[in-house]
C-alpha atoms as a PDB file:
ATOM      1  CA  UNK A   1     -56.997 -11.878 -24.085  1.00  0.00           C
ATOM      2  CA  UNK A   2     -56.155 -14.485 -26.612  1.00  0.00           C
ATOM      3  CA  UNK A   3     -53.074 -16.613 -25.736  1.00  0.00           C
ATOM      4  CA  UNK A   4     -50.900 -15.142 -28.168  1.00  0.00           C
ATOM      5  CA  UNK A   5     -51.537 -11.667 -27.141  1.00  0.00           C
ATOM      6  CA  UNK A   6     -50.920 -12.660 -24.074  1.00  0.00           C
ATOM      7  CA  UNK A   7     -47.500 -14.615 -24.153  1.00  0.00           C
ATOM      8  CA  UNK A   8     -46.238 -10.659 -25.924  1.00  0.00           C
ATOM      9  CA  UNK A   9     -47.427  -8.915 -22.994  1.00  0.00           C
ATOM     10  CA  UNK A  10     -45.172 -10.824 -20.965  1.00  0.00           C
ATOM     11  CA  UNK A  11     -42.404 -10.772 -23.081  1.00  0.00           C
ATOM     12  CA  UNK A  12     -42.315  -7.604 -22.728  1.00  0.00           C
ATOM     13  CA  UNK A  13     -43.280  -7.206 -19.081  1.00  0.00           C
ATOM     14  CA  UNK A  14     -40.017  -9.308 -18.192  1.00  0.00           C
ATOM     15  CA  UNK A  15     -37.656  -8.022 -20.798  1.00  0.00           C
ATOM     16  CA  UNK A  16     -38.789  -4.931 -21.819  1.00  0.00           C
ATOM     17  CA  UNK A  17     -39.599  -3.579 -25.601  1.00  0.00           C
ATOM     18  CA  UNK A  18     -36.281  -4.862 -26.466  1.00  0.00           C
ATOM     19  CA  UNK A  19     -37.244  -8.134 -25.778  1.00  0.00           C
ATOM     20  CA  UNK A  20     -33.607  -8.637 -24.955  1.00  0.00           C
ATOM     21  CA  UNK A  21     -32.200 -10.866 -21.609  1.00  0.00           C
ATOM     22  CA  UNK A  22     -28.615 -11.257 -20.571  1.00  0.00           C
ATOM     23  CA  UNK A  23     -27.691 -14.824 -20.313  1.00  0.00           C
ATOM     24  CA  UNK A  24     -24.502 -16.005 -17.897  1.00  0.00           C
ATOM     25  CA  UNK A  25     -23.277 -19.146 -18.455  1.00  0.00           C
ATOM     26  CA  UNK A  26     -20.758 -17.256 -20.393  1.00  0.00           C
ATOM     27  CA  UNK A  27     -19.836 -15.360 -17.778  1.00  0.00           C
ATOM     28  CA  UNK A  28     -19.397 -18.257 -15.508  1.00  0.00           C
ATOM     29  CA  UNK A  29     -16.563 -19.676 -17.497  1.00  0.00           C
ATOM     30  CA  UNK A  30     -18.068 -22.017 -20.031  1.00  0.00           C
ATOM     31  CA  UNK A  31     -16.553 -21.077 -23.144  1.00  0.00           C
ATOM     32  CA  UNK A  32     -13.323 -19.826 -21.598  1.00  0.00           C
ATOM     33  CA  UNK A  33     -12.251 -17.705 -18.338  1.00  0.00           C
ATOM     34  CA  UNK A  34     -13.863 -14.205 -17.425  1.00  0.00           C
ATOM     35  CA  UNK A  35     -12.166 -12.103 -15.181  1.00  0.00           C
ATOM     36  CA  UNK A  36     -14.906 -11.615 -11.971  1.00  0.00           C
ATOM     37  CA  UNK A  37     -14.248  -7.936 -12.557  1.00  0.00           C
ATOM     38  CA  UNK A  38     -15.282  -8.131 -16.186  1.00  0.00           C
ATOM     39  CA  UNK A  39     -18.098 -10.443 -15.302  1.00  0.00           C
ATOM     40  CA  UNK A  40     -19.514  -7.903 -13.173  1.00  0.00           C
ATOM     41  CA  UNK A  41     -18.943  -4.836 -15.444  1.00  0.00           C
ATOM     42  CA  UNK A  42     -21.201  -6.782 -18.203  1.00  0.00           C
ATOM     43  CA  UNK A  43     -23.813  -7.074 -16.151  1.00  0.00           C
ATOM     44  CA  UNK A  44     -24.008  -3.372 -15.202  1.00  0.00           C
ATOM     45  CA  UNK A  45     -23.561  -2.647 -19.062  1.00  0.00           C
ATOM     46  CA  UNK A  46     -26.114  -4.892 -19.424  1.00  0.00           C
ATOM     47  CA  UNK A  47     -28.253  -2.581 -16.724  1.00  0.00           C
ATOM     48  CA  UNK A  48     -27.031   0.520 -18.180  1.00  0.00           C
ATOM     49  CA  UNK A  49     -28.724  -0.184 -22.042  1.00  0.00           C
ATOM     50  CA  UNK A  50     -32.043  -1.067 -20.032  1.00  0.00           C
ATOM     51  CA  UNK A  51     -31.792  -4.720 -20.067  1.00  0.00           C
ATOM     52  CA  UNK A  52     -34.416  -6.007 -17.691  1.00  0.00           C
ATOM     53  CA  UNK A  53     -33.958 -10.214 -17.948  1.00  0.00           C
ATOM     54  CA  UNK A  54     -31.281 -11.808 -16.615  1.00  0.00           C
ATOM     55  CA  UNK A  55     -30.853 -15.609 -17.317  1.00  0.00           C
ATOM     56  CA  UNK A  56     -29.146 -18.154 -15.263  1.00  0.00           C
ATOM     57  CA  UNK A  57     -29.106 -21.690 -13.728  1.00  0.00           C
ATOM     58  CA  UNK A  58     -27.305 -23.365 -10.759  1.00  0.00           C
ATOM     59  CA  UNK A  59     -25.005 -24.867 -13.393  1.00  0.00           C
ATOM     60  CA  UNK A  60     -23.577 -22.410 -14.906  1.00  0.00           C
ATOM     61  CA  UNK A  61     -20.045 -22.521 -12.992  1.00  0.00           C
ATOM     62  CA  UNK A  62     -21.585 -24.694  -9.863  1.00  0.00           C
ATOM     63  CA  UNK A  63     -23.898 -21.488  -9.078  1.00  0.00           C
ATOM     64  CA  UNK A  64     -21.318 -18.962  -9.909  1.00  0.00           C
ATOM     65  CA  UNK A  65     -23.462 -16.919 -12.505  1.00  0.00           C
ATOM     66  CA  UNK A  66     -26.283 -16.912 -10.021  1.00  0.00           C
ATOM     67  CA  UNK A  67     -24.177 -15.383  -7.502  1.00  0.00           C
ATOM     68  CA  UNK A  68     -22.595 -13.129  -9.472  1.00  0.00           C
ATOM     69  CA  UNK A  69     -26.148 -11.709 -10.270  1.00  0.00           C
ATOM     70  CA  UNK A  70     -27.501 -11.884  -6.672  1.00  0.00           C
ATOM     71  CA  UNK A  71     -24.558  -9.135  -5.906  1.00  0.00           C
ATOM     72  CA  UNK A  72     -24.961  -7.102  -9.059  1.00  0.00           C
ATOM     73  CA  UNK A  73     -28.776  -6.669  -9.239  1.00  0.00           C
ATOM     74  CA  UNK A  74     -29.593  -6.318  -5.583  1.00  0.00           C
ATOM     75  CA  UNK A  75     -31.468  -3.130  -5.232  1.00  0.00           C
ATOM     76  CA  UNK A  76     -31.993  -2.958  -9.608  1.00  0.00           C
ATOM     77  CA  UNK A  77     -35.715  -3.312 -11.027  1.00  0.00           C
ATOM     78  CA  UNK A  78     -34.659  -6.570 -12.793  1.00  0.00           C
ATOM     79  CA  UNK A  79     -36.176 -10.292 -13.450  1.00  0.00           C
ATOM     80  CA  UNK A  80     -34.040 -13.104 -13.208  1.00  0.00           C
ATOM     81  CA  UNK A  81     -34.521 -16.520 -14.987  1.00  0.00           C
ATOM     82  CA  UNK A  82     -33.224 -19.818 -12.876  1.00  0.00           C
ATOM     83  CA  UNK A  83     -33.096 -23.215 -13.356  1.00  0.00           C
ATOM     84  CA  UNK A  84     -33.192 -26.652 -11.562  1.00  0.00           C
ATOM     85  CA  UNK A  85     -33.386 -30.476 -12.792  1.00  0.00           C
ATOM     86  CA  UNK A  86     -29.391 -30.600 -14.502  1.00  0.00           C
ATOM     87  CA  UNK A  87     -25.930 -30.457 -12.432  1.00  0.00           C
ATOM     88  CA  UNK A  88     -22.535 -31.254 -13.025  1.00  0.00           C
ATOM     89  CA  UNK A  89     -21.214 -34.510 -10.661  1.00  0.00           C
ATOM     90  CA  UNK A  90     -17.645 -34.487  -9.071  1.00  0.00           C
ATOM     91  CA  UNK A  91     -16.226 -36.001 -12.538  1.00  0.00           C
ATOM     92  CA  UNK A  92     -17.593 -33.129 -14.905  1.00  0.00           C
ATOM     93  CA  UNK A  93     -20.381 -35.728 -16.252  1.00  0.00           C
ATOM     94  CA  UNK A  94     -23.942 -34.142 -16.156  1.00  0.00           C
ATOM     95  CA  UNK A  95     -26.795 -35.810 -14.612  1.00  0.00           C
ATOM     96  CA  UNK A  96     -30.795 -35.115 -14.461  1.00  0.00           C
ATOM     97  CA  UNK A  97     -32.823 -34.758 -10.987  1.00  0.00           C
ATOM     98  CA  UNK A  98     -36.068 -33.870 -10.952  1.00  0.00           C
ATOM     99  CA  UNK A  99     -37.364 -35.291  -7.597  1.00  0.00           C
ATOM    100  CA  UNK A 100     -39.517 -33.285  -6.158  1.00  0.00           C
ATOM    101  CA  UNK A 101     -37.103 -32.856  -2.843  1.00  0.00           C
ATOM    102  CA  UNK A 102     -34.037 -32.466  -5.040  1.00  0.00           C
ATOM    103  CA  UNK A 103     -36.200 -29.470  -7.204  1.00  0.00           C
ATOM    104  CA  UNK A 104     -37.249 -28.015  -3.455  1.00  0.00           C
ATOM    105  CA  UNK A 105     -33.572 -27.778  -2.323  1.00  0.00           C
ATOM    106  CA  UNK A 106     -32.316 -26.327  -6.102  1.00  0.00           C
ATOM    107  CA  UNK A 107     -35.058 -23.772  -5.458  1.00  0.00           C
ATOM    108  CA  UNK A 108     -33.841 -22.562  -2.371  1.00  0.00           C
ATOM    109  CA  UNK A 109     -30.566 -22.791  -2.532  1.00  0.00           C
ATOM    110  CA  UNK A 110     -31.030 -20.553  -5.844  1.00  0.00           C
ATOM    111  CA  UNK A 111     -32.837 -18.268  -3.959  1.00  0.00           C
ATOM    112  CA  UNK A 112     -30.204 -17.598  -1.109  1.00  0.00           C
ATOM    113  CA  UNK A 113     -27.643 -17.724  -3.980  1.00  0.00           C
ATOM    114  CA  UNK A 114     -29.546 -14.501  -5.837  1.00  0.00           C
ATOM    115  CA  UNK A 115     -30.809 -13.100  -3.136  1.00  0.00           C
ATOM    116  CA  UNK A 116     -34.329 -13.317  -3.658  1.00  0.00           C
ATOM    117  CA  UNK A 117     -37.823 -14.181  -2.121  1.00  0.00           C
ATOM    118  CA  UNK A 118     -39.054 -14.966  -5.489  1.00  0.00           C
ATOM    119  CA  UNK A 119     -37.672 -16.168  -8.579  1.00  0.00           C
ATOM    120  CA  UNK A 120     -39.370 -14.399 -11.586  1.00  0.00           C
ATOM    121  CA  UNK A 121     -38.979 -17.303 -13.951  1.00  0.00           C
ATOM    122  CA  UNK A 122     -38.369 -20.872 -12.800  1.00  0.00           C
ATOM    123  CA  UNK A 123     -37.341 -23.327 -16.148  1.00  0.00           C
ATOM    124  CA  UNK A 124     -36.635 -26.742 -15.305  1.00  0.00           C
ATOM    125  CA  UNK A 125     -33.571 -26.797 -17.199  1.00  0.00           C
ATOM    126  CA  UNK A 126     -33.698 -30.403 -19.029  1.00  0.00           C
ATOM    127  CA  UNK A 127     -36.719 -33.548 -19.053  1.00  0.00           C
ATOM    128  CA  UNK A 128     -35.782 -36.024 -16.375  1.00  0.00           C
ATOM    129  CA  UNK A 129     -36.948 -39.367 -17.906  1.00  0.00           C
ATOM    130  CA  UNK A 130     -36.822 -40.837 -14.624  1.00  0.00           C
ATOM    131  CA  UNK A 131     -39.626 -38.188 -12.812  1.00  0.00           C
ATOM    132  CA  UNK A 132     -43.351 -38.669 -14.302  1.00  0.00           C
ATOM    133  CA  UNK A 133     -44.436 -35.314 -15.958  1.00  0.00           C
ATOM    134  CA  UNK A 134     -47.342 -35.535 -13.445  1.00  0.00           C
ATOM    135  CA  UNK A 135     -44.752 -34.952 -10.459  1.00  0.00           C
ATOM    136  CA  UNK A 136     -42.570 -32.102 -12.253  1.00  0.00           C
ATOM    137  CA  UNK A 137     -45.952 -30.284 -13.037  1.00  0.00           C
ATOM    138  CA  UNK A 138     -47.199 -30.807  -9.629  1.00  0.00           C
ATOM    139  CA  UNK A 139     -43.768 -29.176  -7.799  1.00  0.00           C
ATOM    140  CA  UNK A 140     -43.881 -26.563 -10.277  1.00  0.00           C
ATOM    141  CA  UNK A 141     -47.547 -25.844  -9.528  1.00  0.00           C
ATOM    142  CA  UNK A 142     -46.666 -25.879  -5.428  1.00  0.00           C
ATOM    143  CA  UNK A 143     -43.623 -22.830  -6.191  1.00  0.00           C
ATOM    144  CA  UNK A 144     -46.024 -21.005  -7.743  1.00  0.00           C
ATOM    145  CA  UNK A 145     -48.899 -21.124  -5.127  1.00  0.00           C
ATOM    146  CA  UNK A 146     -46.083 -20.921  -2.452  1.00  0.00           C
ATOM    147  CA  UNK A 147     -44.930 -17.942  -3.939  1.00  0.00           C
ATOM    148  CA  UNK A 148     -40.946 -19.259  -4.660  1.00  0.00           C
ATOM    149  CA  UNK A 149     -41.487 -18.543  -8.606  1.00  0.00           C
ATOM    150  CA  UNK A 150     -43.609 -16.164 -10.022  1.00  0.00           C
ATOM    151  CA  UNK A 151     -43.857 -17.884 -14.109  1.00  0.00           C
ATOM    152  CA  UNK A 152     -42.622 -21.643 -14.664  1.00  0.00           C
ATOM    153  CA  UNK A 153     -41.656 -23.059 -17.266  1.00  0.00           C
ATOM    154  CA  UNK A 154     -39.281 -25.684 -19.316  1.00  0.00           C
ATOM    155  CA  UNK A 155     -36.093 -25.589 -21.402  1.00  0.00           C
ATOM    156  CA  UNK A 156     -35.167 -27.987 -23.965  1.00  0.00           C
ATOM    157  CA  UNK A 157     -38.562 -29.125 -24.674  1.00  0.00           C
ATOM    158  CA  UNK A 158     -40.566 -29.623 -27.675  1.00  0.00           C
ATOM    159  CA  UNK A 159     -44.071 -27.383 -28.052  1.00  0.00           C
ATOM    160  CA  UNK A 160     -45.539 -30.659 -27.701  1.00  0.00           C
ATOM    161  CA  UNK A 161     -44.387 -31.303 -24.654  1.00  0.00           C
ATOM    162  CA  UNK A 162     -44.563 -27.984 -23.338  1.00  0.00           C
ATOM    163  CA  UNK A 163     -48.749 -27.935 -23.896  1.00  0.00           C
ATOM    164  CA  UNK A 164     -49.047 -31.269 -22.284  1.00  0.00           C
ATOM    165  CA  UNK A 165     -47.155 -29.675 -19.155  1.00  0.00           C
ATOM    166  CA  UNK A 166     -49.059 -26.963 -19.488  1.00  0.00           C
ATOM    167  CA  UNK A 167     -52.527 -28.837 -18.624  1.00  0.00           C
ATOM    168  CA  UNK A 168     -51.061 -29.760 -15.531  1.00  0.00           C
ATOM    169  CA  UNK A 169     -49.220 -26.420 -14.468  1.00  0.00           C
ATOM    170  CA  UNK A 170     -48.978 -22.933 -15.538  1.00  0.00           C
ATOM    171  CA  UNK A 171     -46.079 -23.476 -18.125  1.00  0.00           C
ATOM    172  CA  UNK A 172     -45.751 -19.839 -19.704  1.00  0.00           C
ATOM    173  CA  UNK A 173     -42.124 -19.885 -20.916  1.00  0.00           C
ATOM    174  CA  UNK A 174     -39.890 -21.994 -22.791  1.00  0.00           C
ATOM    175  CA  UNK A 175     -36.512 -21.472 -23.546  1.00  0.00           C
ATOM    176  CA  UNK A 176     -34.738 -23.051 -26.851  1.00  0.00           C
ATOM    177  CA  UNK A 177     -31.541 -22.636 -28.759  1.00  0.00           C
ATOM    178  CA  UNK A 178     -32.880 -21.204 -31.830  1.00  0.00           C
ATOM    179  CA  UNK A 179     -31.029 -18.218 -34.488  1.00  0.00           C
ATOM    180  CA  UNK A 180     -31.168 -18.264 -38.122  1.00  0.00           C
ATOM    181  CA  UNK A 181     -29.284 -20.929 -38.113  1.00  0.00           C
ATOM    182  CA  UNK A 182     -31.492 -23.399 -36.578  1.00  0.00           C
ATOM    183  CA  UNK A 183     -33.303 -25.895 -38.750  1.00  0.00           C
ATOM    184  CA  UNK A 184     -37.250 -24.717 -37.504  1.00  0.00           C
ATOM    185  CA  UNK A 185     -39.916 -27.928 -37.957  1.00  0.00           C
ATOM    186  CA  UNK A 186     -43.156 -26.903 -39.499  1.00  0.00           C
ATOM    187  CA  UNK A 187     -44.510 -27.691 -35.692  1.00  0.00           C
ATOM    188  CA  UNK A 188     -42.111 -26.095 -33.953  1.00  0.00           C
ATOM    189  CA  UNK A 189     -42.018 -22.336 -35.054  1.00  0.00           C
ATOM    190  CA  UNK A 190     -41.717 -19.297 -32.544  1.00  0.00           C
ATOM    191  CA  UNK A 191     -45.075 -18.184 -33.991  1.00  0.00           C
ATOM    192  CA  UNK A 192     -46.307 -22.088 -33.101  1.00  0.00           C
ATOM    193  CA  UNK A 193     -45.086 -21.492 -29.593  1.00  0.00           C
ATOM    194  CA  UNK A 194     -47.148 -17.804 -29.377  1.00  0.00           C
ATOM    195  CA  UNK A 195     -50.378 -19.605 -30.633  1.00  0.00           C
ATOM    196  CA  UNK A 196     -50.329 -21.757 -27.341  1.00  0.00           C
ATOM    197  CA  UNK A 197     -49.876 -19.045 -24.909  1.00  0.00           C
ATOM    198  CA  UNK A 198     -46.177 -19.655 -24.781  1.00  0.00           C
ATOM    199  CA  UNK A 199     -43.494 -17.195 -24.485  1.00  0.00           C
ATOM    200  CA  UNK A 200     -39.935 -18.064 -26.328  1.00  0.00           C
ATOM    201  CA  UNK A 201     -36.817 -17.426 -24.551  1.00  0.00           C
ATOM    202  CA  UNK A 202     -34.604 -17.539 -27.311  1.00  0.00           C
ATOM    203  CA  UNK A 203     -31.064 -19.105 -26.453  1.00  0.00           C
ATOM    204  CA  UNK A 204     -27.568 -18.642 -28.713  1.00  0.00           C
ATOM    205  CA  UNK A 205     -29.507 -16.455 -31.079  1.00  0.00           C
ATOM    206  CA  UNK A 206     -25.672 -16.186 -32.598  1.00  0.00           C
ATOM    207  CA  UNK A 207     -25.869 -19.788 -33.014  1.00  0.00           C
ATOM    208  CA  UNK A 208     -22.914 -19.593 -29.973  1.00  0.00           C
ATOM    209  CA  UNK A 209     -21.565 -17.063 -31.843  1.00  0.00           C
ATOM    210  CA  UNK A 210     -20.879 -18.549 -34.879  1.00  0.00           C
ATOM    211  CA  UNK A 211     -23.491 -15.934 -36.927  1.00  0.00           C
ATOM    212  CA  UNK A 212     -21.268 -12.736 -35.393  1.00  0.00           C
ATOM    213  CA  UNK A 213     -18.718 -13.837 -38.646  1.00  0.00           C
ATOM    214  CA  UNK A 214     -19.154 -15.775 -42.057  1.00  0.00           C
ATOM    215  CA  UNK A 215     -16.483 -17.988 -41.945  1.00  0.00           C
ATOM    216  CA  UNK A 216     -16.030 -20.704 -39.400  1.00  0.00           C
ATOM    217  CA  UNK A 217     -14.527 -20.147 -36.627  1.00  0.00           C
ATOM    218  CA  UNK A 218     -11.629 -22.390 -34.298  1.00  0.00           C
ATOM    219  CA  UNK A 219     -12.522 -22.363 -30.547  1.00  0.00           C
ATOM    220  CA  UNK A 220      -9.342 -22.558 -28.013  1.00  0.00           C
ATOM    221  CA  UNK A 221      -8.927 -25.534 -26.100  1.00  0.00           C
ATOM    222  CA  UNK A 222     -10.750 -24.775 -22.495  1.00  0.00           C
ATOM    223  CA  UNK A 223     -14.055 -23.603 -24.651  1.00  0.00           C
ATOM    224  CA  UNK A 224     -16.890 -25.589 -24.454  1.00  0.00           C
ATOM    225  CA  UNK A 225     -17.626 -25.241 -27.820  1.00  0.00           C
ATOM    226  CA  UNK A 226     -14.443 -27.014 -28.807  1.00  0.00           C
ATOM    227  CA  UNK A 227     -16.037 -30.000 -27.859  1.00  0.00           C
ATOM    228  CA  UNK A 228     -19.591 -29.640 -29.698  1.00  0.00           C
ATOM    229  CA  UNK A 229     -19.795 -32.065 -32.472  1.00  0.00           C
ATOM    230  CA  UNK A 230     -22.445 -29.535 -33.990  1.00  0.00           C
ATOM    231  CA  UNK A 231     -19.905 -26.644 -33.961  1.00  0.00           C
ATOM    232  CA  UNK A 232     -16.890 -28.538 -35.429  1.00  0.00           C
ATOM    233  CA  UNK A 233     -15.949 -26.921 -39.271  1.00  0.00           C
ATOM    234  CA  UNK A 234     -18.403 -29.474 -40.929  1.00  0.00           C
ATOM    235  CA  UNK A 235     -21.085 -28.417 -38.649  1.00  0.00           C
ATOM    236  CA  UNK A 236     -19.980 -24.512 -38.632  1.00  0.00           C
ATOM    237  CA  UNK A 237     -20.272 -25.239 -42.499  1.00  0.00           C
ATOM    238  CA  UNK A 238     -23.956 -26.618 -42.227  1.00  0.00           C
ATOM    239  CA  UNK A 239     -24.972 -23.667 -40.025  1.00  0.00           C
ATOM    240  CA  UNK A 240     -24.040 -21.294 -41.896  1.00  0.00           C
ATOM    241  CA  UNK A 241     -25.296 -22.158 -45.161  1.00  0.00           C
ATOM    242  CA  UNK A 242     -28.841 -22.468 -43.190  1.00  0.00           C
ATOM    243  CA  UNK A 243     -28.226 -19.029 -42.354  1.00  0.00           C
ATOM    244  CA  UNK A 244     -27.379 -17.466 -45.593  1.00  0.00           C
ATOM    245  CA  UNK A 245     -30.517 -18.837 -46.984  1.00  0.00           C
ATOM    246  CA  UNK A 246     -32.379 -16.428 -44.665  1.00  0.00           C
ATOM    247  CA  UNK A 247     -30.774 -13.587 -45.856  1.00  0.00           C
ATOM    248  CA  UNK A 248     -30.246 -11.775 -49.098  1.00  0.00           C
ATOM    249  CA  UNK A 249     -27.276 -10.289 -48.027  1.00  0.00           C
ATOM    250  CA  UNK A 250     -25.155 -12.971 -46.061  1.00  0.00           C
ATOM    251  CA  UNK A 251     -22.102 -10.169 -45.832  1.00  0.00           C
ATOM    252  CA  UNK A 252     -24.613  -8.688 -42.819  1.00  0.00           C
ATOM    253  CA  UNK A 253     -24.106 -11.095 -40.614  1.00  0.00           C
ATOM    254  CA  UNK A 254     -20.837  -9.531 -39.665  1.00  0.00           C
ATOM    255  CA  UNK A 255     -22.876  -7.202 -37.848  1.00  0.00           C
ATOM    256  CA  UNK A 256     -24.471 -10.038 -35.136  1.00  0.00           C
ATOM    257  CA  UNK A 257     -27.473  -7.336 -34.664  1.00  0.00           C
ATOM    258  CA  UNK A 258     -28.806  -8.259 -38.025  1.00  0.00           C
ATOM    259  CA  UNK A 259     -29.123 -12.160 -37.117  1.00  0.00           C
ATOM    260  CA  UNK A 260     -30.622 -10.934 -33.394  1.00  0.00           C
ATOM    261  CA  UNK A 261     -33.195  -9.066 -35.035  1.00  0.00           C
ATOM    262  CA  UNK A 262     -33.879 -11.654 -37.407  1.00  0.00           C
ATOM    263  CA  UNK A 263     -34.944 -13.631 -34.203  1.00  0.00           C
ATOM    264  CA  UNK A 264     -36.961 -10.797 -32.597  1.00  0.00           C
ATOM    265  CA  UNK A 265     -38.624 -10.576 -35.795  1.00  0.00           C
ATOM    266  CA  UNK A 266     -39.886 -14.157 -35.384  1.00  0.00           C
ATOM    267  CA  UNK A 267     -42.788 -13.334 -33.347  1.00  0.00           C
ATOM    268  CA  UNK A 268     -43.961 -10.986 -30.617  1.00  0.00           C
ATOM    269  CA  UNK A 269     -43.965 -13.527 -27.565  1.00  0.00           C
ATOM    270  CA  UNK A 270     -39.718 -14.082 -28.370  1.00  0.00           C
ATOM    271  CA  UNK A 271     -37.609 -13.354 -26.297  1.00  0.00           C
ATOM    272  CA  UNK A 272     -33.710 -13.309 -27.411  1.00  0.00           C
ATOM    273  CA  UNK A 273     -30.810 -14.001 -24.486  1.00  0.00           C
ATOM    274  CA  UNK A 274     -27.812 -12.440 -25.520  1.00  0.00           C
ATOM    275  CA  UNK A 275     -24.643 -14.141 -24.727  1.00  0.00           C
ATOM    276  CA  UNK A 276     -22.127 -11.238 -23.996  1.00  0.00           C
ATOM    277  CA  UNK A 277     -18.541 -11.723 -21.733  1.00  0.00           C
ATOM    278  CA  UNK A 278     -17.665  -7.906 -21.642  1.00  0.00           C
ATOM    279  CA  UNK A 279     -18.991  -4.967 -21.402  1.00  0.00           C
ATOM    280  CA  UNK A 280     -18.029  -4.100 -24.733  1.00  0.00           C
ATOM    281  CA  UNK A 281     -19.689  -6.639 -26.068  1.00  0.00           C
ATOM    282  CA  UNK A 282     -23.425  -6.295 -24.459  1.00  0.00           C
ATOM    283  CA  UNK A 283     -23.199  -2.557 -26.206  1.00  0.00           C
ATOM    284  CA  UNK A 284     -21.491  -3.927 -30.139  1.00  0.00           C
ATOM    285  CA  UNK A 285     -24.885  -7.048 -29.417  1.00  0.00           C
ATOM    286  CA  UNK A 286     -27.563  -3.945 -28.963  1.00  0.00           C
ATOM    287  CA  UNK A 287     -30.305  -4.082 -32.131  1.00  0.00           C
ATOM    288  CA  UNK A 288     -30.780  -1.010 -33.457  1.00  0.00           C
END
């Protein structure tokens, strides 16, 4: 099967033929509080549209989000997407570790935390400059053959990158921020990504929600977002004008499922994660 073909197939064995996943770190508090009883009721929306892909990482809320899921999917015909390699310390400040022993313990404390013998996709979450590529690709190689992740893969990382990994482990997802807002290098295209076997997990395809509106937006203080240099009115201004040059009618983007099909319609092999808080929300974020 050529590589391409391939990377679609298992889009859509993981997500479905919405190609759609459910990501958490929204639901674990990041860009403001969620109730744990709306948390939970999103996910089951999520369930009840026939989302298949769930995405999370120890991270998100110090392992909240994972969980969160480990209690709502138990028993549910779903694949979850985890992390490892990027934590928060005791002051807030974020810090890489991609030690072998550090990646081993992530693993299985993810594993207890979601209630799981296997974790369907295992990303490491960011490069760790200190940990030789040979040594990430090894331990990745290792969960696979020991049967703690059943696809591997990277997040943050350049196609590049990700086809050097993948000659040293079988790297068959990566996940990026990318929406119609995202500036796309001529090397660095979803359809790029396909070509090498790759499937795209496709992160803030709202561009963190910006694309839901056409004006910009000002995030409360507690939001994560408040603090993102990219999303501050300059930026918001930048993003969108990227935006409305990929569509002829920029008005649309009021309705968000325009700019996530605009995504989907990037390539077979992508994959778009959704970043709902309420239940609401999962059905208003549902393309058509």
């Amino acid at each position: 099967m050529h590589p391409a073909d391939e990377a679609a197939r298992l889009a859509v064995e993981l997500a479905g033929a919405q190609r759609l996943a459910l990501g958490t770190m929204g639901l674990a508090g990041v860009y403001g509080p969620v109730p744990s009883d709306i948390a939970q009721q999103t996910i089951r929306a999520a369930l009840d549209v026939g989302i298949t892909l769930f995405d999370t990482a120890p991270l998100y809320g110090n392992g909240i989000a994972e969980r969160l899921l480990g209690a709502e999917l138990a028993g549910q015909d779903a694949a979850v997407v985890t992390k490892f390699g990027l934590a928060a310390g005791r002051d807030g400040m974020l810090f890489r570790d991609s030690r072998p022993a550090s990646v081993r313990r992530s693993v299985e404390t993810s594993l207890r935390r979601l209630r799981r013998d296997r974790i369907d996709i295992l990303l490491q979450h960011r490069p760790d400059p200190a940990v030789g590529e040979e040594e990430v690709a090894g331990m990745l190689q290792r969960l696979v053959e020991e049967g703690k992740a059943a696809q591997v893969g990277l997040s943050g990382s350049s196609l590049t990158r990700a086809v050097a990994m993948g000659a040293m482990a079988p790297i068959r997802v990566v996940q990026n921020e990318f929406s119609a807002a995202s500036e796309i290098l001529p090397r660095e295209t979803p359809a790029d990504f396909s070509a090498a076997g790759l499937m795209l997990m496709a992160h803030s395809p709202l561009a963190r929600g910006l694309l839901a509106r056409t004006q910009p937006r000002l995030f409360p203080v507690g939001d994560h977002r408040a603090t993102m240099r990219s999303l501050d009115q300059a930026g918001q201004i930048a993003l969108l004008a990227r935006a409305a040059l990929r569509f002829s009618d920029f008005a649309t983007l009021s309705d968000p499922r325009v700019a996530i099909r605009w995504v989907l319609d990037q390539g077979a092999a992508v994959v778009a994660v959704i970043g709902a808080r309420s239940p609401a929300q999962v059905r208003g974020l549902m393309h058509e």
